[in-house]
Protein backbone atom coordinates (compact mmCIF):
# COMPACT_ATOMS: atom_id res chain seq x y z
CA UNK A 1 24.24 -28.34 -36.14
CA UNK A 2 21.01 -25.99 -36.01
CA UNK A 3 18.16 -28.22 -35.48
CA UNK A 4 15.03 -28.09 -37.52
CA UNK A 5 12.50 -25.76 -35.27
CA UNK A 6 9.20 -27.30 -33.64
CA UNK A 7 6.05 -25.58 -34.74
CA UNK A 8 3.20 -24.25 -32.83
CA UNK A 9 0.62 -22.65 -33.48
CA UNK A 10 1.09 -20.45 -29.90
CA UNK A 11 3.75 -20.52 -27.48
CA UNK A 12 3.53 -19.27 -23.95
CA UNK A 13 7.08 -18.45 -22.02
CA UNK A 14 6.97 -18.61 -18.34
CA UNK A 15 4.13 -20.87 -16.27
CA UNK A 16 2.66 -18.48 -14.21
CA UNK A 17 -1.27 -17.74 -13.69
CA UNK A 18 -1.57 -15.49 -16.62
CA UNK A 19 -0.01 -18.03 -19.31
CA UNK A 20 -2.40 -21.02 -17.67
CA UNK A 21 -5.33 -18.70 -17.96
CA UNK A 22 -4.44 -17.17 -21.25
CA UNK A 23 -3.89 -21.37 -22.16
CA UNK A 24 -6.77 -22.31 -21.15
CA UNK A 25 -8.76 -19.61 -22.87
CA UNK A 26 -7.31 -20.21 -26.12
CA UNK A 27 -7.80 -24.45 -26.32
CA UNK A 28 -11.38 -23.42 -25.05
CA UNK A 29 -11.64 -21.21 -28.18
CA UNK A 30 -9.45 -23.17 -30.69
CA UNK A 31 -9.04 -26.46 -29.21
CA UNK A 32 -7.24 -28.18 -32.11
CA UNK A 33 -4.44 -24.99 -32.13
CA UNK A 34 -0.95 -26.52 -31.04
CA UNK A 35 -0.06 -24.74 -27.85
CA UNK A 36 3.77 -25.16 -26.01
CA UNK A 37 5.09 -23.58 -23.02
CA UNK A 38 8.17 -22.79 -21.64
CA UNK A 39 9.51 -22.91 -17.75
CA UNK A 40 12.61 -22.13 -16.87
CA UNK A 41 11.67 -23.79 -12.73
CA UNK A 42 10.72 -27.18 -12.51
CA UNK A 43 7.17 -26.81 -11.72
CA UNK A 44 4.30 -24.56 -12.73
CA UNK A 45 3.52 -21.59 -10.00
CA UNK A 46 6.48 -21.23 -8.68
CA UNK A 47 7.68 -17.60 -9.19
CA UNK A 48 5.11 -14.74 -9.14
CA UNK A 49 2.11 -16.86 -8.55
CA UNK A 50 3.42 -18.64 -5.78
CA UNK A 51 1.38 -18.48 -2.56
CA UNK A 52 4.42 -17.69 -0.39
CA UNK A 53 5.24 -15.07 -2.96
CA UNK A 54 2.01 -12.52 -3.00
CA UNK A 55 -0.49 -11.52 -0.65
CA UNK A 56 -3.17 -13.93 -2.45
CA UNK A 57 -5.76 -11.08 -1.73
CA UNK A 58 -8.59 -11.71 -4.86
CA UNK A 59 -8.09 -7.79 -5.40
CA UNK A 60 -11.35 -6.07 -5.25
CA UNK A 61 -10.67 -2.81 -4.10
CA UNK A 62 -13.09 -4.22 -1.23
CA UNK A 63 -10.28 -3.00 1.37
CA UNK A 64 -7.20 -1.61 -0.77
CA UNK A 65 -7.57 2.00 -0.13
CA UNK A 66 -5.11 3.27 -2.59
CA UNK A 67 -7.63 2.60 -5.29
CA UNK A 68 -9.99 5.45 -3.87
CA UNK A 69 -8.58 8.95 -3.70
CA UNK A 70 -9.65 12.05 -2.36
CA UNK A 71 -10.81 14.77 -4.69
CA UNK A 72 -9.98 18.55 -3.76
CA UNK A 73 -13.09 19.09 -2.91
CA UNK A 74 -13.38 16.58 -0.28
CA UNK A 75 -15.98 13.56 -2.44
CA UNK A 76 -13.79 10.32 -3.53
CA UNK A 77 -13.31 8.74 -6.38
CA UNK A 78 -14.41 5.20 -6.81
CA UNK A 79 -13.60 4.64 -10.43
CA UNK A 80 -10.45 3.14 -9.99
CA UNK A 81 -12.40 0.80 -7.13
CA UNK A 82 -15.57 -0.42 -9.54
CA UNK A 83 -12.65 -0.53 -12.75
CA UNK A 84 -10.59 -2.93 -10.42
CA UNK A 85 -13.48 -4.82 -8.67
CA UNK A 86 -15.21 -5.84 -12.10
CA UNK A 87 -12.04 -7.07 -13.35
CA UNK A 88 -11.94 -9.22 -10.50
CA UNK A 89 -15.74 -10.69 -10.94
CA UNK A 90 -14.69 -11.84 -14.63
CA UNK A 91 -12.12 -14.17 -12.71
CA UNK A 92 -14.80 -15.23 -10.61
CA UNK A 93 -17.10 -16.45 -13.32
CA UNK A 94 -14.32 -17.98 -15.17
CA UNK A 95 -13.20 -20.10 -12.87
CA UNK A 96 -17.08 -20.74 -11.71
CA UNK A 97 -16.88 -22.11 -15.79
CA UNK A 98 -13.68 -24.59 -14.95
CA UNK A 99 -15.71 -25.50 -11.82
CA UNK A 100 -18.89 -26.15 -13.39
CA UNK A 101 -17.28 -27.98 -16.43
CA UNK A 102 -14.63 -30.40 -14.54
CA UNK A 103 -11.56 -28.35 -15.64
CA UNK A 104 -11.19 -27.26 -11.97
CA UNK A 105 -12.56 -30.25 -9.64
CA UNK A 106 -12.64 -28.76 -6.11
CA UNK A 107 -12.75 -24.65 -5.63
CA UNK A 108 -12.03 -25.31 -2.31
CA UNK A 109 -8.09 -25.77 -2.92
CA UNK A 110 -7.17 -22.24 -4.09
CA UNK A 111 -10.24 -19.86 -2.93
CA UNK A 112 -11.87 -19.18 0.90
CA UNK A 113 -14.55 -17.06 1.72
CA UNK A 114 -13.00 -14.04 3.81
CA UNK A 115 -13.90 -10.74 4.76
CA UNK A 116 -11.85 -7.54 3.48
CA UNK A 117 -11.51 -4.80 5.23
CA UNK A 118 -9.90 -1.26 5.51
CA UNK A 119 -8.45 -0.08 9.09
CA UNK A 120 -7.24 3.77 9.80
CA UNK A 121 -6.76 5.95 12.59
CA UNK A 122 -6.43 8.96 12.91
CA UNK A 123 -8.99 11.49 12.77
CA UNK A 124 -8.62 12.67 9.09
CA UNK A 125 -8.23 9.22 7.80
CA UNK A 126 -11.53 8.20 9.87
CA UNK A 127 -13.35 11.11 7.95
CA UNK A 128 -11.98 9.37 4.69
CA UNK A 129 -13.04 6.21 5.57
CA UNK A 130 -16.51 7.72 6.27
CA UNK A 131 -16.92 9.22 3.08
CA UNK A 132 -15.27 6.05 0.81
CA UNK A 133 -17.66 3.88 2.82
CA UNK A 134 -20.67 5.82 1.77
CA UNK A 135 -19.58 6.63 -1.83
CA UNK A 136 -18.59 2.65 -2.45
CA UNK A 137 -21.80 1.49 -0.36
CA UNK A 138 -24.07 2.79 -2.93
CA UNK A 139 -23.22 0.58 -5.76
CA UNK A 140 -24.74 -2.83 -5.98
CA UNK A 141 -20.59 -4.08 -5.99
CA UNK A 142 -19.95 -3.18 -2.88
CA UNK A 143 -23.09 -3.92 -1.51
CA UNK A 144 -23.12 -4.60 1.80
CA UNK A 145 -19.91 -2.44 3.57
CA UNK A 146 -20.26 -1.74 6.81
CA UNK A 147 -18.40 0.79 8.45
CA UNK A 148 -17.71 1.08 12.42
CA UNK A 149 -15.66 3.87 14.60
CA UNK A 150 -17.20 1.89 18.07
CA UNK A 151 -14.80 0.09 19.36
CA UNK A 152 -16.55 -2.40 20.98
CA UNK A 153 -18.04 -3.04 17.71
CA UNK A 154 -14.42 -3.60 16.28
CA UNK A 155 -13.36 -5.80 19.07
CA UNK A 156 -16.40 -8.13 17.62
CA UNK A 157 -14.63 -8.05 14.13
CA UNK A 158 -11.02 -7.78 14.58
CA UNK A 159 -10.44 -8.71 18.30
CA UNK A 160 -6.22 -9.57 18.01
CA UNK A 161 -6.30 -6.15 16.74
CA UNK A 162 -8.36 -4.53 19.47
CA UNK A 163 -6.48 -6.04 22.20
CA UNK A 164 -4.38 -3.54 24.89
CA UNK A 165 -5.14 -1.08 22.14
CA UNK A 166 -4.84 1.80 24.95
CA UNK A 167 -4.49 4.54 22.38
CA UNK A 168 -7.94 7.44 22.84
CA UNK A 169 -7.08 8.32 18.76
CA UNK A 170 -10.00 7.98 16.64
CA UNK A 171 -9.87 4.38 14.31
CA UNK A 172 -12.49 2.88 12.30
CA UNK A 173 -12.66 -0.04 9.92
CA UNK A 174 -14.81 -0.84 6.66
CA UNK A 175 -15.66 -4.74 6.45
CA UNK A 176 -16.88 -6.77 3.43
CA UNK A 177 -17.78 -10.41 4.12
CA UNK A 178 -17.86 -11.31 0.07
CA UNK A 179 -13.62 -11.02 0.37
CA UNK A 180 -11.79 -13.86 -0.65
CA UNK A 181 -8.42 -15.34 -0.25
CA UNK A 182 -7.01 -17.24 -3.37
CA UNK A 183 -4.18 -19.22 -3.29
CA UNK A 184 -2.45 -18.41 -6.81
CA UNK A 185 0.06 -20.98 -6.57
CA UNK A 186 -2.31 -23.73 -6.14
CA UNK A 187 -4.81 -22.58 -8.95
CA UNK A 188 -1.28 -22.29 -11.11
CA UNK A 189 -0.98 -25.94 -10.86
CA UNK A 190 -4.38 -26.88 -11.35
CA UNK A 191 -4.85 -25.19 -14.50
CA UNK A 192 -1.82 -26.49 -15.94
CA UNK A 193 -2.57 -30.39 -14.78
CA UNK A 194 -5.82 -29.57 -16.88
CA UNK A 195 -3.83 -28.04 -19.85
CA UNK A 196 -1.54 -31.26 -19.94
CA UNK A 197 -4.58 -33.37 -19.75
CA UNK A 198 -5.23 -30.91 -22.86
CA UNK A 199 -2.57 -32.34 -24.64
CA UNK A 200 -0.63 -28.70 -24.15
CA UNK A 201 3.00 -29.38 -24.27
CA UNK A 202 4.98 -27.90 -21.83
CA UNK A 203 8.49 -28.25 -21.05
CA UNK A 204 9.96 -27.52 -17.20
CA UNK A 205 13.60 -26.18 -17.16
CA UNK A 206 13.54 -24.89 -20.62
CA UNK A 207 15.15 -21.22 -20.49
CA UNK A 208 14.11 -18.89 -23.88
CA UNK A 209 17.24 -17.24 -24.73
CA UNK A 210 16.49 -15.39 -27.69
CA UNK A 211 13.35 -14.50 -29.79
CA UNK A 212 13.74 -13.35 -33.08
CA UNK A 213 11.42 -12.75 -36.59
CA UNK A 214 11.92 -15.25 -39.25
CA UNK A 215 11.51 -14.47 -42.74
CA UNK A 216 8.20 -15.82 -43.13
CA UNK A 217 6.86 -13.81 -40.29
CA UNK A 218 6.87 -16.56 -38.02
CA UNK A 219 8.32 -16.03 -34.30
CA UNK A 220 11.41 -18.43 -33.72
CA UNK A 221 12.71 -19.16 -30.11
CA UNK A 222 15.86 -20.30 -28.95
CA UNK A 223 15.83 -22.61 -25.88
CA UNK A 224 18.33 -24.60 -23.68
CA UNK A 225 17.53 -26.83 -21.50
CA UNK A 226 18.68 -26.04 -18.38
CA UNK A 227 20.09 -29.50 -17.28
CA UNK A 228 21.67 -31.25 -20.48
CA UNK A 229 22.55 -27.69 -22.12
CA UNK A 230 20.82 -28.79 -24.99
CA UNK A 231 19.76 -25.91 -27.22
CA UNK A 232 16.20 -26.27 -29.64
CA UNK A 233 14.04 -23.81 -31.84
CA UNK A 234 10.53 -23.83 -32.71
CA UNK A 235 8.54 -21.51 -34.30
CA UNK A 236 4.80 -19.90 -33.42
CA UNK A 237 2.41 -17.89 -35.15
CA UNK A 238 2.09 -16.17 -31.82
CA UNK A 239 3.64 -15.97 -28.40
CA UNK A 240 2.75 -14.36 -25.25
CA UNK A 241 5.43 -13.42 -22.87
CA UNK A 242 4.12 -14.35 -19.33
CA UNK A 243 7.36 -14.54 -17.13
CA UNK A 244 7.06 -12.03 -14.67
CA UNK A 245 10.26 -10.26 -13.94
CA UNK A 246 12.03 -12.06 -16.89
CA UNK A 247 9.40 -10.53 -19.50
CA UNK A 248 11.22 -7.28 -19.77
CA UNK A 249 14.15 -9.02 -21.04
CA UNK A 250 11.92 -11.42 -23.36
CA UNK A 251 10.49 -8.04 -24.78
CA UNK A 252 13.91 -6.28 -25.16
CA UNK A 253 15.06 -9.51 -27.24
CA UNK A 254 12.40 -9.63 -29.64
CA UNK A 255 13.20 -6.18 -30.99
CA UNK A 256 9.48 -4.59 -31.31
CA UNK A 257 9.31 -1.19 -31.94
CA UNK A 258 6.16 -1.21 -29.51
CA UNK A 259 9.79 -2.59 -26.20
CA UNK A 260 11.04 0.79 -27.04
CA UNK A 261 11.30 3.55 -24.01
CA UNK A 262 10.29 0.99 -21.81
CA UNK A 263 12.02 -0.02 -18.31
CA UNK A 264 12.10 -1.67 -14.98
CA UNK A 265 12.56 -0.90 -11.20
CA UNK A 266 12.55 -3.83 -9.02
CA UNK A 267 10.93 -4.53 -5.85
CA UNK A 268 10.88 -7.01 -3.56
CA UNK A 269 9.05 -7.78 -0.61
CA UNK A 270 9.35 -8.87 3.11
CA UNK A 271 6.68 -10.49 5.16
CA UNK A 272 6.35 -11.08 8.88
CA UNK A 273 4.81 -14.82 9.33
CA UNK A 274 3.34 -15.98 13.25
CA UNK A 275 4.12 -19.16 14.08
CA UNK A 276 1.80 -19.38 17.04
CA UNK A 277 -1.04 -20.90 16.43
CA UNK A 278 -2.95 -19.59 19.31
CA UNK A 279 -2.34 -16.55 17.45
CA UNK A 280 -3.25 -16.73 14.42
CA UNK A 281 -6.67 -18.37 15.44
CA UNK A 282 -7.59 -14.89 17.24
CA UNK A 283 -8.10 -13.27 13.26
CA UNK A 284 -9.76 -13.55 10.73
CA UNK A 285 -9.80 -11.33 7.87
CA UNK A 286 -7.41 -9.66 5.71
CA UNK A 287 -6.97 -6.02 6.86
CA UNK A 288 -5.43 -3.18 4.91
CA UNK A 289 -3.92 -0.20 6.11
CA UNK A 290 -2.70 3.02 4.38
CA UNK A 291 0.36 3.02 2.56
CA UNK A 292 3.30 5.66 4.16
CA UNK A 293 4.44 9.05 1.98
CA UNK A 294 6.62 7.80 -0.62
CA UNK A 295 5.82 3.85 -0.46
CA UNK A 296 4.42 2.11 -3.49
CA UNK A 297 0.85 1.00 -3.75
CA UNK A 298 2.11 -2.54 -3.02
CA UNK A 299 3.56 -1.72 0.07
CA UNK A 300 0.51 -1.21 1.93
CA UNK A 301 0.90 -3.08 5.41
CA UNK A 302 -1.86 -5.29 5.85
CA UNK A 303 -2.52 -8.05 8.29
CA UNK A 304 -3.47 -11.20 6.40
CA UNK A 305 -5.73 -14.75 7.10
CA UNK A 306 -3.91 -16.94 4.20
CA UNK A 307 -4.78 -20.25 3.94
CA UNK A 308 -1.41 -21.85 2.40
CA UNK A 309 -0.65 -25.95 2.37
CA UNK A 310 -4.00 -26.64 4.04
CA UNK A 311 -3.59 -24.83 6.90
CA UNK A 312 -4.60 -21.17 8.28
CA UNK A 313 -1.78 -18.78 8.39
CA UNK A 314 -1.32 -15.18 9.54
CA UNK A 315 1.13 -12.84 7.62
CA UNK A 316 1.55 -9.21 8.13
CA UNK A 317 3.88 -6.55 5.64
CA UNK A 318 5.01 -6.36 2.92
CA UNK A 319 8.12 -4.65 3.97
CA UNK A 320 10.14 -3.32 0.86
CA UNK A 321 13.30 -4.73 -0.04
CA UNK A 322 15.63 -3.72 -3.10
CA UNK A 323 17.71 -6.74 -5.05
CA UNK A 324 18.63 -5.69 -8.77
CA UNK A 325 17.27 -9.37 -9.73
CA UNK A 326 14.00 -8.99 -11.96
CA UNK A 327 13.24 -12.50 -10.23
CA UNK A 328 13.31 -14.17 -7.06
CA UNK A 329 15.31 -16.91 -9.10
CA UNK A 330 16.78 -14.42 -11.64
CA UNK A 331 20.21 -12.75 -11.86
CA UNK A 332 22.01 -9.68 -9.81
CA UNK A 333 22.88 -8.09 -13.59
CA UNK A 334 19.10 -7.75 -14.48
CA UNK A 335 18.66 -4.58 -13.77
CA UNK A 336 22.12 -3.19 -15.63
CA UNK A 337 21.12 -5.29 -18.38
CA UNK A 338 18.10 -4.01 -18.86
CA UNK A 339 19.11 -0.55 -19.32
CA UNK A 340 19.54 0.02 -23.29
CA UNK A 341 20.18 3.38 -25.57
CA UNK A 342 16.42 3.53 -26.29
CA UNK A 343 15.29 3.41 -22.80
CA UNK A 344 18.20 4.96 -20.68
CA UNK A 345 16.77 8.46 -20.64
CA UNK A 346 12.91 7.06 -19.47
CA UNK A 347 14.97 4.89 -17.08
CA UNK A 348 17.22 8.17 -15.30
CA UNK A 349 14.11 10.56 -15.70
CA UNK A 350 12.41 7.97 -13.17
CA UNK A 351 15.46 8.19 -10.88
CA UNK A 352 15.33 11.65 -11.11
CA UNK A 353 11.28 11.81 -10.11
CA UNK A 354 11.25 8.83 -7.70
CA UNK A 355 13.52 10.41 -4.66
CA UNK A 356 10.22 9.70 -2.32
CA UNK A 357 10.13 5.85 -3.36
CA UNK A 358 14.58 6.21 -3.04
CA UNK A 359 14.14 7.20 0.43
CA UNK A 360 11.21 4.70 1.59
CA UNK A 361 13.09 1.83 0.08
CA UNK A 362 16.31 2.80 1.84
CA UNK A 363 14.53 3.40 5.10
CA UNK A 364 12.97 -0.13 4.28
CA UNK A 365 16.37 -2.10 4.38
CA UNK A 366 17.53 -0.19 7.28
CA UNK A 367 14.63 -1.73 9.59
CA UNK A 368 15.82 -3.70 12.35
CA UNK A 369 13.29 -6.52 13.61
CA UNK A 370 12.31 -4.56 17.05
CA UNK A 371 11.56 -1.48 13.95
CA UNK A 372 9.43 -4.18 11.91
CA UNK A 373 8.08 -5.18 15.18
CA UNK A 374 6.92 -1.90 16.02
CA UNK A 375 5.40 -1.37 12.77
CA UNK A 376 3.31 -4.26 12.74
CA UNK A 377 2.14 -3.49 16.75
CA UNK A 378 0.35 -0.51 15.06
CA UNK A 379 -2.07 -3.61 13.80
CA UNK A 380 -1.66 -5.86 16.85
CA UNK A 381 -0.88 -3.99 20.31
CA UNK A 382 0.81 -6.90 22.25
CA UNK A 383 2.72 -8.80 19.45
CA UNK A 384 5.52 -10.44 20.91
CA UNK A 385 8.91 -10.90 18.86
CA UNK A 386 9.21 -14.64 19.58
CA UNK A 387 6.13 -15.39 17.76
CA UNK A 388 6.77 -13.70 14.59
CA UNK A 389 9.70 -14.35 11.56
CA UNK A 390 10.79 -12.92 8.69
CA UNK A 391 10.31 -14.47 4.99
CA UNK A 392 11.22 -13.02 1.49
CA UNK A 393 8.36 -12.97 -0.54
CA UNK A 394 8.28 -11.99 -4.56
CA UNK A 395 10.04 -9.81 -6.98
CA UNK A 396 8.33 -7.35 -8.65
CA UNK A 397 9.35 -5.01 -11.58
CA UNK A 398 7.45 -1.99 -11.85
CA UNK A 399 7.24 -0.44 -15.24
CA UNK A 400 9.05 2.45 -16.09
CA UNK A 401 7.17 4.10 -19.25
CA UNK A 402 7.00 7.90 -21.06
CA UNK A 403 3.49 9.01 -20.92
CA UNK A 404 1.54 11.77 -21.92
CA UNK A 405 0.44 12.58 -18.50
CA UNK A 406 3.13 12.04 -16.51
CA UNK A 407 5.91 12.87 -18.96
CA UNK A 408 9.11 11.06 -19.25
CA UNK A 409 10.17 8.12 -16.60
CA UNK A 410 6.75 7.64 -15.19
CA UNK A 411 6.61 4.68 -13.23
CA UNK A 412 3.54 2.50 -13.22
CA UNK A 413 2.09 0.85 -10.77
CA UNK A 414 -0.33 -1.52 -12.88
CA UNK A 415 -0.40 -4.13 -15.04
CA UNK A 416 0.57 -3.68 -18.39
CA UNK A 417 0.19 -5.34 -21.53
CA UNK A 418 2.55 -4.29 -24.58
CA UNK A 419 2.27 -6.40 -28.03
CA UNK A 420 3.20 -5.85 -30.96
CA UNK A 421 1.58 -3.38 -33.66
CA UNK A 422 0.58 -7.41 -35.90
CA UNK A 423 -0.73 -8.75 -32.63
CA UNK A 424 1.16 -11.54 -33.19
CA UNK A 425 3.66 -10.73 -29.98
CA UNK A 426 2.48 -9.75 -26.48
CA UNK A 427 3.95 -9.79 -22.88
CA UNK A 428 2.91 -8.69 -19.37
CA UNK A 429 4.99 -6.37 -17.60
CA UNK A 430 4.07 -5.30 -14.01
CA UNK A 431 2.87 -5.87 -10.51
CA UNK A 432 -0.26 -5.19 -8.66
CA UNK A 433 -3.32 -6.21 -9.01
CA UNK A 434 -1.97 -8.73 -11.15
CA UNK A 435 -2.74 -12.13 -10.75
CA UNK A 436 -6.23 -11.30 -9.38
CA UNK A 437 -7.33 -9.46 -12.77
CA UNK A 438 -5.26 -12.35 -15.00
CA UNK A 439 -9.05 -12.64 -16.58
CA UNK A 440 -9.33 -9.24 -17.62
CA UNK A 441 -5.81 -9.04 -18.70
CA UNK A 442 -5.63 -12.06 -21.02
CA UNK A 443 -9.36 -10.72 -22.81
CA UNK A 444 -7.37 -7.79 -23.35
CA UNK A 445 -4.46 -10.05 -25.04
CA UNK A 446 -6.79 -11.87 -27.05
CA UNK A 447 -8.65 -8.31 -28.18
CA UNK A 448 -5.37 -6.96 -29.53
CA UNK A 449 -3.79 -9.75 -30.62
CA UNK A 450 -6.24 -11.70 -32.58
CA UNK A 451 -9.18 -8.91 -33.46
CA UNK A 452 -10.51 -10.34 -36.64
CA UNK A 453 -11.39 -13.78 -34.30
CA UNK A 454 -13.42 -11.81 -31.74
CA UNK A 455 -16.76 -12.06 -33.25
CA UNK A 456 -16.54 -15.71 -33.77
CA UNK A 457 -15.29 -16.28 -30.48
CA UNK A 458 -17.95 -13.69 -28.44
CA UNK A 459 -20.50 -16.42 -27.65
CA UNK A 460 -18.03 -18.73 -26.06
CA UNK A 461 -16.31 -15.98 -24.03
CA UNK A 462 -20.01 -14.97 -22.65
CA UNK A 463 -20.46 -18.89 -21.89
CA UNK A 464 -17.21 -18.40 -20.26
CA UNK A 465 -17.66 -15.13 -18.35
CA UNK A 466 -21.41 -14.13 -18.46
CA UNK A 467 -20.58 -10.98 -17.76
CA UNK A 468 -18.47 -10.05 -21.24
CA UNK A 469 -18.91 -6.55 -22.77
CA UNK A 470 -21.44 -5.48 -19.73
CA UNK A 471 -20.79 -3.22 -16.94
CA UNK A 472 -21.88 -5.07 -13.59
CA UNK A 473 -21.84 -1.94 -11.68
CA UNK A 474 -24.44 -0.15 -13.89
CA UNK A 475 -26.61 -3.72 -13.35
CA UNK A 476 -27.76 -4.43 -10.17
CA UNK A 477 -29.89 -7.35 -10.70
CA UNK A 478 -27.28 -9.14 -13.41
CA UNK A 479 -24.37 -8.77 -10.74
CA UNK A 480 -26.63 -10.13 -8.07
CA UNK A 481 -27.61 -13.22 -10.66
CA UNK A 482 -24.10 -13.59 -11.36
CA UNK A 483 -22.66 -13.42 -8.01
CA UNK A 484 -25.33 -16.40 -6.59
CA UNK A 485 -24.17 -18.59 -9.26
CA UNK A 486 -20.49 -18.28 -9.07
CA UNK A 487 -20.48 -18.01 -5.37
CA UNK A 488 -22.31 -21.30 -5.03
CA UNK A 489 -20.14 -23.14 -8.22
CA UNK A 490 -16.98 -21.94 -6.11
CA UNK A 491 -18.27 -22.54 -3.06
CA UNK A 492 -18.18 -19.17 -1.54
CA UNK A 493 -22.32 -19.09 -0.55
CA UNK A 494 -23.21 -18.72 3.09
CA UNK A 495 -23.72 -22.44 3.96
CA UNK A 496 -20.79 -23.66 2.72
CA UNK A 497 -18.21 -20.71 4.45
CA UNK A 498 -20.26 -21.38 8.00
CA UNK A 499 -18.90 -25.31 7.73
CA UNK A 500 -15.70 -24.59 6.61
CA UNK A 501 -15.40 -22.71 9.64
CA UNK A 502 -17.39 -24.17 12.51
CA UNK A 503 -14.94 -27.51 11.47
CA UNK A 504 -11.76 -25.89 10.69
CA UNK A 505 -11.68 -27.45 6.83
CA UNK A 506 -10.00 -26.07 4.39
């Protein structure tokens, strides 16, 4: 017997970062708007946004060097860097807002003060560094940068990394002490305890099976529940897709025009973890290198300071891996299903272009441990094998998209947002920065989606996120205002970071 579908007024699918921001953003707005969710895990954070499962970097483009390139005439572009970096501070100052308002009691459980910085050696990549250190170093963002070739200056800030380094090539490092580490997995399940203290229902183990238009232009979903099999429908006025690898899918199902020539390659990622304490107390930072010829931007290697289940942890990768699964929980058929008439010919023009990324990812699986080993004594000369092991991180799905620029097939390495022409559909496909940017991302949802609310809504967004329709880069002296008062709300000023560390707290 079909049951009688629950309404909504909005329905999020998946409970990742971006639905509980995008959540709490719209009861903040609306509060008296019905909102439901749908997991298909048991808990909130557990895919995408889980701490085990991303590099919980609060992307800045502070050390991430693939987001400055080097013109042909030798000066580097920072665009990408300030684009990515102020999409970053609007995180910032809205969770300083949840801080400052009781939504989010105590900062200190999913963000830590922690410098960023960029390593290279290598005389041309030293040159590079150089000349990104003095182009970034100029605006009031990135304020602050120091660059170093000495090494005895570098054994002061990354000494693990400095020692038995016997090599006489040139290296040199860029360091930013306003970094942070976030643990996404833990903010996840904050924001969610807060939306169920909102009265948001949301249902664990619930798998969306089908979404579909109804006659009277509502959206109607399908859902089992994964334990008793039982199947329910209910209805929105608007849903966002937030489930990571399983949006694709979602998207395909719903049967918008805007789903069309769309695909997805999926990649997944290895880290190396130490499990010697005496170790891992020797760094502190998060250091990124440059990516190899062929390897996607979130392949970087980078030797991380994570703080993950109240303790200090050091992780170094990712290595690439290749599973067809669109998910870490998900299914070996994703990618074959995912292929459709529409979108085979975007999907085999990307196979065609991407014989670089082929090779690196086949190279990838091929590494033995002593190979990984070797890799990762590049960033720390006398690593020994016994104190290092190897854990599968998260699935990614890079989007596969026609463009003007890059023609058909071009793969993506963003985030994207597609919704529907109404607004009254969206979902987020994509990988890095991700979770970091989830601010910018879901004011981008709620511009498209519900445009003829914007002007209402304006002066609680800027109560939210100060910063709202300005450019912080252009404004030295509103950044600097802003930055005090969210560093001090999440506890990221000078004082507090020197106690955390002088007594080990986390």
């Amino acid at each position: 017997m079909y049951d009688k579908p629950t309404e909504s007024d909005i329905i999020l699918i998946g409970a990742g970062v971006m639905s509980a921001t995008l959540g709490i953003l719209l009861k903040e707005l609306v509060p008296d708007w019905k909102v439901t969710v749908f997991e298909t895990l048991a808990a909130a954070g557990e895919e995408s946004s889980n701490e085990w499962n991303n590099a919980g970097t609060g992307h800045a483009a502070l050390c991430e060097l693939n987001y400055t390139k080097e013109n042909p005439d030798g000066s580097v572009d920072i665009s990408k860097a300030l684009k990515i970096n102020e999409q970053f501070q609007l995180s910032k100052q809205f969770w300083s807002y949840l801080v400052k308002n009781g939504r989010l009691r105590k900062p200190e459980d999913f963000i830590m003060s922690l410098p960023h910085m960029s390593y290279v050696h290598g005389e041309e990549n030293v040159q590079f560094l150089k000349k990104r250190y003095e182009a970034l170093s100029q605006n009031p963002l990135f304020a602050g940068m120091e660059f170093s070739d000495d090494p005895e200056q570098l054994k002061q800030w990354i000494p693990l990394m400095m020692d038995g380094r016997e090599s006489n090539e040139p290296i040199a490092a860029t360091k930013m002490d306003t970094g942070t580490d976030v643990n996404f997995g833990a903010l996840t399940r904050i924001m969610f305890d807060h939306l169920e203290n909102e009265n948001v229902n949301i249902h664990y183990k619930h798998n969306v099976l089908d979404i579909k238009r109804t006659h009277g232009g509502l959206w109607e979903l399908e859902v089992i529940h994964m334990e008793s099999g039982r199947i329910t429908h209910h209805t929105a006025k608007f849903v966002f897709i937030g489930a990571g690898g399983g949006s694709l899918h979602l998207l395909q199902k719903s049967g918008i025009p805007e789903a069309k020539n769309i695909g997805g390659f999926p990649v997944s990622g290895l880290f190396m973890v130490c499990n010697n304490p005496d170790v891992v107390e020797q760094h502190h930072a998060k250091v990124y290198g440059k990516a190899p010829v062929g390897a996607p931007p979130m392949s970087v290697p980078h030797l991380d300071t994570r703080y993950i289940d109240n303790k200090r942890s050091l992780l170094f990768g990712p290595f690439a891996g290749f599973s067809p699964k669109f998910l870490k929980t998900g299914s070996i058929f994703d990618l074959i299903t995912s292929v459709k008439p529409y979108n085979v010919l975007t999907m085999l023009s990307a196979g065609a272009k991407q014989m670089a990324l082929t090779k690196y990812l086949i190279k990838q699986l091929m590494l033995s441990k002593e190979q990984r080993m070797e890799e990762l004594r590049q960033f720390i000369p006398n690593a020994k094998d016994s104190d290092w092991e190897l854990i599968v991180a998260g699935q990614r799905v890079q989007v596969i998209k026609d463009t003007e620029a890059g023609g058909k097939g071009t793969l993506q390495f963003g985030t994207e947002v597609v919704s529907a022409a109404d607004g009254s559909i969206a979902a987020l496909l994509g990988a890095s920065p991700g979770a970091s940017t989830a601010v910018h991302v879901m004011l981008d949802v709620l511009q498209r989606c519900f445009p003829e609310r914007m002007e209402e809504w304006e002066p609680k967004i800027k109560e939210m996120v100060p910063s709202y329709g300005q450019s912080l880069a252009d404004d030295r002296a509103l950044f600097q205002e802003i930055q005090a008062l969210t560093d001090e709300l999440l506890g990221l000023d000078e004082k507090t970071v020197g106690h955390a560390e002088a007594t080990g707290s986390y």
